[in-house]
PDB file of N, CA and C in Angstrom:
ATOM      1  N   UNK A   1      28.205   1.450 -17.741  1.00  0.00           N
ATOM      2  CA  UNK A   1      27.723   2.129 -18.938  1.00  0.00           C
ATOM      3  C   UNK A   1      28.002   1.255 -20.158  1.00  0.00           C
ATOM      4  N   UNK A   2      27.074   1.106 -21.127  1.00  0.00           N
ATOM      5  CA  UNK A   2      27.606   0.049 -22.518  1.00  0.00           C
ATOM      6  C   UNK A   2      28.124   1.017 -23.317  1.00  0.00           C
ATOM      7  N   UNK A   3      28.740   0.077 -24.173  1.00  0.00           N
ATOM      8  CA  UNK A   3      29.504   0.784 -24.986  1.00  0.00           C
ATOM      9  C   UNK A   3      28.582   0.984 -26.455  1.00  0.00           C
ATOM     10  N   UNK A   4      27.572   0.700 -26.571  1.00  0.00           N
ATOM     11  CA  UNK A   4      26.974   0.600 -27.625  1.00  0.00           C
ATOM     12  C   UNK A   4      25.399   1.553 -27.534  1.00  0.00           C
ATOM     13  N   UNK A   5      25.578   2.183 -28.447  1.00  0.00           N
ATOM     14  CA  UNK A   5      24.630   3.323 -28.390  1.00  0.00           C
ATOM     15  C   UNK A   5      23.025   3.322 -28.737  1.00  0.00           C
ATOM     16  N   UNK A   6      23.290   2.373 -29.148  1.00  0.00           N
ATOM     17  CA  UNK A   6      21.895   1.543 -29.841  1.00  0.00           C
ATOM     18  C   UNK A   6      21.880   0.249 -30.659  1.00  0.00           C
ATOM     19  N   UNK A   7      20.356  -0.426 -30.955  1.00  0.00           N
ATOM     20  CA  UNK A   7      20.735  -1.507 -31.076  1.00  0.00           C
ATOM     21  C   UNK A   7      19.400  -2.179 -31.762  1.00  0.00           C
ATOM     22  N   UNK A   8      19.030  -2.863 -33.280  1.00  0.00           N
ATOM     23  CA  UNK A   8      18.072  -2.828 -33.927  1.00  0.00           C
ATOM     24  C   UNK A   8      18.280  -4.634 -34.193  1.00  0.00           C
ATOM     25  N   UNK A   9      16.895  -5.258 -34.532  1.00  0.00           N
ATOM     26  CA  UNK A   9      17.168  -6.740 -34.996  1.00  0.00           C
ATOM     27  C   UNK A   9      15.841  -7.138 -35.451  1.00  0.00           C
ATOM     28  N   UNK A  10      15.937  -8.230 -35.986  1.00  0.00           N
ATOM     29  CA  UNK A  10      14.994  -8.542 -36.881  1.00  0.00           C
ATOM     30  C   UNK A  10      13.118  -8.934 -35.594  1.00  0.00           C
ATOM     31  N   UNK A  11      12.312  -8.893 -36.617  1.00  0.00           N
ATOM     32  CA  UNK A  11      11.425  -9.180 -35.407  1.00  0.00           C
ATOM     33  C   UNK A  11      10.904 -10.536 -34.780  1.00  0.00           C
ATOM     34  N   UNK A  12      11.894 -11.290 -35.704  1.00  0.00           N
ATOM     35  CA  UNK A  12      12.252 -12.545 -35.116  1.00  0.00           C
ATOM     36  C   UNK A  12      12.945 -12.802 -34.018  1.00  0.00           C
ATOM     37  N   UNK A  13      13.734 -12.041 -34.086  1.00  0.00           N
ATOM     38  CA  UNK A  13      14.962 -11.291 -33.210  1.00  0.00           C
ATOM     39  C   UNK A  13      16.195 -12.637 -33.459  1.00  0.00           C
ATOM     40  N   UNK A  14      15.977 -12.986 -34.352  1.00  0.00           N
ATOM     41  CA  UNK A  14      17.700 -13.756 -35.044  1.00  0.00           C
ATOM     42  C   UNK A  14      18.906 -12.553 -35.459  1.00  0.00           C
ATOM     43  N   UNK A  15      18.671 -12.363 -36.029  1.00  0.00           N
ATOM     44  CA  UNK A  15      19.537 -10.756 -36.592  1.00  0.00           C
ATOM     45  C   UNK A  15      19.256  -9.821 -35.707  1.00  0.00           C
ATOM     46  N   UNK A  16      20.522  -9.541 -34.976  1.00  0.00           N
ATOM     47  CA  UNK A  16      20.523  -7.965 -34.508  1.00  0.00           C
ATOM     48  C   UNK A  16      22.247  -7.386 -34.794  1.00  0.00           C
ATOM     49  N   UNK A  17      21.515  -5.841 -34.704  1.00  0.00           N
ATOM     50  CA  UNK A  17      22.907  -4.799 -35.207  1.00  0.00           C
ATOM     51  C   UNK A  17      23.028  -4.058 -33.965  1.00  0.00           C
ATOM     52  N   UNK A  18      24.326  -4.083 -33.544  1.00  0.00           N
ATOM     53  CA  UNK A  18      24.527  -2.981 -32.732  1.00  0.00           C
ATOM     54  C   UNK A  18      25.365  -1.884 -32.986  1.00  0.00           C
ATOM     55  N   UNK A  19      24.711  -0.740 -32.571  1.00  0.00           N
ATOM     56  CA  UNK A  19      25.785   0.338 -33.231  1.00  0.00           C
ATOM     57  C   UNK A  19      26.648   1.012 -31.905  1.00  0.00           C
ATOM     58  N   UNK A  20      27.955   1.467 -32.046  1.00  0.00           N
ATOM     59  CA  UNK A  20      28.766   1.921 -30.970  1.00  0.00           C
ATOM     60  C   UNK A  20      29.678   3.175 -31.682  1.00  0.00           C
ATOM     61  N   UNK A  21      30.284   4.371 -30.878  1.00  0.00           N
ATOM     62  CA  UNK A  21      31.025   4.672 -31.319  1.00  0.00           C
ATOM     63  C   UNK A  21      31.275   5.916 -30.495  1.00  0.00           C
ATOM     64  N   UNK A  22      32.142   6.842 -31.255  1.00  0.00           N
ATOM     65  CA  UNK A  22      32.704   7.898 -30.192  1.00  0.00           C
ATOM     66  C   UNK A  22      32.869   9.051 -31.012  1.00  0.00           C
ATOM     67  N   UNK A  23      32.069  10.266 -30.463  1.00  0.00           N
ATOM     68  CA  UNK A  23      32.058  11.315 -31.700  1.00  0.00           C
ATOM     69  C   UNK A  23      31.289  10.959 -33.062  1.00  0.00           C
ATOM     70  N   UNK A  24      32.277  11.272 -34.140  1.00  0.00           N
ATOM     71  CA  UNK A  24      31.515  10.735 -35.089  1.00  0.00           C
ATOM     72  C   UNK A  24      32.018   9.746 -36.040  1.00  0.00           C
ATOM     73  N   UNK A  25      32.567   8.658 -35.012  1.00  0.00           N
ATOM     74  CA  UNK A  25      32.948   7.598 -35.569  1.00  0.00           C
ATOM     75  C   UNK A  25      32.369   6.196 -34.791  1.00  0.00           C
ATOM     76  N   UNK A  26      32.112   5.572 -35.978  1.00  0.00           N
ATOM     77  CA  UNK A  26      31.061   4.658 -35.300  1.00  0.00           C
ATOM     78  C   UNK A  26      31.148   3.290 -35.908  1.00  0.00           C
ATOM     79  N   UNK A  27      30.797   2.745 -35.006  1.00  0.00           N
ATOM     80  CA  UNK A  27      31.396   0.688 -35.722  1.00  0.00           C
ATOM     81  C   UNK A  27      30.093   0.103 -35.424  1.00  0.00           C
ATOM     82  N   UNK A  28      30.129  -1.248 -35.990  1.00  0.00           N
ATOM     83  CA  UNK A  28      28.673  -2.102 -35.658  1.00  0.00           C
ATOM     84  C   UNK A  28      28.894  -3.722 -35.313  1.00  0.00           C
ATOM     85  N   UNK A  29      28.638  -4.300 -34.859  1.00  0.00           N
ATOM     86  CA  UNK A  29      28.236  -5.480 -34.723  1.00  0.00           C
ATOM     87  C   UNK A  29      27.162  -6.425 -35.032  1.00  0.00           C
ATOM     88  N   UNK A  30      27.373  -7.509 -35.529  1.00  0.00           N
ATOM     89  CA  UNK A  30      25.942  -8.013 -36.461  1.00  0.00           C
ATOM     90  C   UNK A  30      26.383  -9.247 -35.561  1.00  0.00           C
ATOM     91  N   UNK A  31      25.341  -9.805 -34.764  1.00  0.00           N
ATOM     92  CA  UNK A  31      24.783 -11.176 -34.204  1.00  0.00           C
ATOM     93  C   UNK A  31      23.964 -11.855 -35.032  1.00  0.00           C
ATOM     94  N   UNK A  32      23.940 -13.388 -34.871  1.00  0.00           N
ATOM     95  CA  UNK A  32      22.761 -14.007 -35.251  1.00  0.00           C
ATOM     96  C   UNK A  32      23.376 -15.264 -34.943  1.00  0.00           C
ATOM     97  N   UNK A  33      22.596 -16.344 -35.792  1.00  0.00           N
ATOM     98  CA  UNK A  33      22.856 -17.680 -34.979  1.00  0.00           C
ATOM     99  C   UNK A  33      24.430 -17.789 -35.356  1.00  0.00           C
ATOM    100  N   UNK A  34      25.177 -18.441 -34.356  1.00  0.00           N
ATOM    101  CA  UNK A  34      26.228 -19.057 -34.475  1.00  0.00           C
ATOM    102  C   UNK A  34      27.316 -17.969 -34.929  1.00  0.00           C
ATOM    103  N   UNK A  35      27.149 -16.605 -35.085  1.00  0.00           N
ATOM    104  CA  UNK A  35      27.700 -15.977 -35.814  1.00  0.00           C
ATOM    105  C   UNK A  35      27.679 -14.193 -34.850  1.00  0.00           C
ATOM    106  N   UNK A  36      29.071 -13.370 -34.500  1.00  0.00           N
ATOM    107  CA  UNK A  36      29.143 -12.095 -33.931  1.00  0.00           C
ATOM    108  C   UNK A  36      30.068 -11.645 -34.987  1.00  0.00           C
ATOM    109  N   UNK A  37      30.565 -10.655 -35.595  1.00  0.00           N
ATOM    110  CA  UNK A  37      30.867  -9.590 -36.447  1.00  0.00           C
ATOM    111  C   UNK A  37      31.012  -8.584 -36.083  1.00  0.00           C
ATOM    112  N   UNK A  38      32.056  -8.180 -35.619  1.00  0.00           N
ATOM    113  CA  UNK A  38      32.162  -6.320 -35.455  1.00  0.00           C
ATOM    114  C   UNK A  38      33.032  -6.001 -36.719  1.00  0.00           C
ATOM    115  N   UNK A  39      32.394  -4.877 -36.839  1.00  0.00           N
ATOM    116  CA  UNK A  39      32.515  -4.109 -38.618  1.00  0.00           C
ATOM    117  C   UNK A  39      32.973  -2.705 -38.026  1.00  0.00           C
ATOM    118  N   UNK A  40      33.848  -2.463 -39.090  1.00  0.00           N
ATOM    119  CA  UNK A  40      34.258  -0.932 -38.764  1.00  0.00           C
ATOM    120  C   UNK A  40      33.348   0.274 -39.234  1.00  0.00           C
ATOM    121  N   UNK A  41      32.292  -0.258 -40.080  1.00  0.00           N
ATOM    122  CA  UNK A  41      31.829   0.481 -41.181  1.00  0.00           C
ATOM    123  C   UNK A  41      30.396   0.518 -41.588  1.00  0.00           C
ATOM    124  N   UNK A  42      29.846   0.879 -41.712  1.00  0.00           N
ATOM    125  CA  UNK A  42      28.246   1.063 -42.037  1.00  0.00           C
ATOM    126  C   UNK A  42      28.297   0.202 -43.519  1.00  0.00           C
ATOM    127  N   UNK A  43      29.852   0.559 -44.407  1.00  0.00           N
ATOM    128  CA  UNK A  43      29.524  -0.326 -46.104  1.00  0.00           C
ATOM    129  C   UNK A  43      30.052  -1.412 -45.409  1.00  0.00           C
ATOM    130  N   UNK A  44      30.703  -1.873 -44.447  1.00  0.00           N
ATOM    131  CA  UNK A  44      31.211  -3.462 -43.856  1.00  0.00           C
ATOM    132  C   UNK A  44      29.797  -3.976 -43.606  1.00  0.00           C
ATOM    133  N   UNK A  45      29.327  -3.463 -42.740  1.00  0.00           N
ATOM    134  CA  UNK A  45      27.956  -4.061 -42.105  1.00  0.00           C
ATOM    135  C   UNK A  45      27.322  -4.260 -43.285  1.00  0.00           C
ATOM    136  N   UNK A  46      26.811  -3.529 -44.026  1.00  0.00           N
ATOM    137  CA  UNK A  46      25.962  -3.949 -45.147  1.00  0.00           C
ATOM    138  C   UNK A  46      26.606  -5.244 -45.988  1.00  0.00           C
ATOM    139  N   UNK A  47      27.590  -5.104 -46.250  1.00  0.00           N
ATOM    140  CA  UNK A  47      27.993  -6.474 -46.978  1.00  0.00           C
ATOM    141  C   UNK A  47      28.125  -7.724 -45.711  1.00  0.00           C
ATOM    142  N   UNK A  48      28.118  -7.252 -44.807  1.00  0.00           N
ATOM    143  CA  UNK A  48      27.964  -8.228 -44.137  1.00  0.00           C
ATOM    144  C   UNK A  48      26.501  -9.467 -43.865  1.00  0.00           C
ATOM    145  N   UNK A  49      25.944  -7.936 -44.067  1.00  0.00           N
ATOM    146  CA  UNK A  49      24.294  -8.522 -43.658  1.00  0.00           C
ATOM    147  C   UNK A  49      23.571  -9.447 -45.378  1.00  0.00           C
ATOM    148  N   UNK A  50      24.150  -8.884 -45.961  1.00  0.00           N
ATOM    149  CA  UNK A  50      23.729  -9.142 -47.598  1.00  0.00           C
ATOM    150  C   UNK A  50      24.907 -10.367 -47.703  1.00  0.00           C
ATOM    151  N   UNK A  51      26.028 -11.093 -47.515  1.00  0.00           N
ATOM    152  CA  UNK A  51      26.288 -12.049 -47.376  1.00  0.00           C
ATOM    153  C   UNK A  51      25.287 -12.734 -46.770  1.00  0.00           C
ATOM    154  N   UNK A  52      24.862 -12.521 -45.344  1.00  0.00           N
ATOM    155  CA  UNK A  52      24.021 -13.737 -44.458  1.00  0.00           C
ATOM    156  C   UNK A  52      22.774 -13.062 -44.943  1.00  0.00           C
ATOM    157  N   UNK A  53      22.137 -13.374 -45.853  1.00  0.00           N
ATOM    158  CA  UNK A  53      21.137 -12.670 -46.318  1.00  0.00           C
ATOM    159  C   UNK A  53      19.897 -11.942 -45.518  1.00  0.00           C
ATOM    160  N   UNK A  54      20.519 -10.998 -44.781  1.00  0.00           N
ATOM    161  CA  UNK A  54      20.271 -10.129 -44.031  1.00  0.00           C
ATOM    162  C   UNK A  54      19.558  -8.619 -44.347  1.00  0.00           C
ATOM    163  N   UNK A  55      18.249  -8.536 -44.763  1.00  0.00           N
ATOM    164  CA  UNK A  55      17.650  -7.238 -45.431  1.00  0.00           C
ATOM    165  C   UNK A  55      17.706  -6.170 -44.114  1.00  0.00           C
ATOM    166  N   UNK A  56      18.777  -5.039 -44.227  1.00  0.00           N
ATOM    167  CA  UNK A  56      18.446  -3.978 -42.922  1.00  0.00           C
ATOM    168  C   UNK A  56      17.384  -3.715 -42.960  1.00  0.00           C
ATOM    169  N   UNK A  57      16.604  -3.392 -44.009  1.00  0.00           N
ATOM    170  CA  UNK A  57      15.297  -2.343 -44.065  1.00  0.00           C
ATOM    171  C   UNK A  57      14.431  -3.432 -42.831  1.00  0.00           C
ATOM    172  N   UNK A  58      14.985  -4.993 -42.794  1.00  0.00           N
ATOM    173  CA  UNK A  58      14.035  -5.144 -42.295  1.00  0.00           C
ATOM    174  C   UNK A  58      14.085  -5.173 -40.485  1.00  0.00           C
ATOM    175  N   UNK A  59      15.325  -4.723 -40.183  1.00  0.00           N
ATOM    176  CA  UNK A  59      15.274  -4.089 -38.422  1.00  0.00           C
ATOM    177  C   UNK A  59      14.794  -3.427 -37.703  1.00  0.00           C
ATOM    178  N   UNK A  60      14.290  -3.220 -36.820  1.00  0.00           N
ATOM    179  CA  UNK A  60      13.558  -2.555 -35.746  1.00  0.00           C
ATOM    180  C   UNK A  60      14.560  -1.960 -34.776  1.00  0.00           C
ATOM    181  N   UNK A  61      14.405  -0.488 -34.369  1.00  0.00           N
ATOM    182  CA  UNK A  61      14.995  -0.428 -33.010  1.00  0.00           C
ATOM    183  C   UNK A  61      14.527  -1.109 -31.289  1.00  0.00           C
ATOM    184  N   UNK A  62      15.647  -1.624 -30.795  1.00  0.00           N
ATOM    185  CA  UNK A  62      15.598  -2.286 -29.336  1.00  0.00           C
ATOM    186  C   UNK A  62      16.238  -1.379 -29.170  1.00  0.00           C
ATOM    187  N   UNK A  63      15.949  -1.873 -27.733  1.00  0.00           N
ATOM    188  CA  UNK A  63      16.969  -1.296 -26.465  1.00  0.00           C
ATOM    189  C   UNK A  63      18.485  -1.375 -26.880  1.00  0.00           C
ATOM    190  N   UNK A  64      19.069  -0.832 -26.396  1.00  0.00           N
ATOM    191  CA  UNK A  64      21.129  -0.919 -26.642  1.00  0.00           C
ATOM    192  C   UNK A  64      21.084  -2.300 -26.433  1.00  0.00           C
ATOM    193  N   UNK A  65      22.288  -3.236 -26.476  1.00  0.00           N
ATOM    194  CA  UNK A  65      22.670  -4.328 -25.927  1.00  0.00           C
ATOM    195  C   UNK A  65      23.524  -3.677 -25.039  1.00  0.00           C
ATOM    196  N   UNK A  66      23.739  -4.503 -23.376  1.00  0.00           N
ATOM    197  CA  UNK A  66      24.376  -3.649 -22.620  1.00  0.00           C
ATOM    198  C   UNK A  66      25.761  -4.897 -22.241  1.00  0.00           C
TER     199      UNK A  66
END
């Protein structure tokens, strides 16, 4: 079973987010080149993605990463 509940990335597919969590607490992970990030936080992830100039609006949902 993965641990990650879902999972969105660019349609380039360089940038992807994965989201995981338990109840209603939930963490993310941001991939891309050369670079993995697990964030505790939905405001982590965002500054994360806006450092690597990363627009969410512009993700798509995929499959989970498993």
């Amino acid at each position: 079973m993965s641990a990650w509940a879902g999972s969105m990335q660019t349609s380039d597919g360089t940038w992807r987010v994965d989201v995981g969590g338990v109840g209603a607490t939930k963490w993310y992970r941001l991939v891309g080149p050369d670079s993995c990030r697990n964030l505790p936080s939905l405001t982590a992830l965002t500054v994360a993605a806006d450092a690597a100039g990363v627009d969410l609006g512009d993700l798509r949902e995929v499959p989970a990463a498993g």
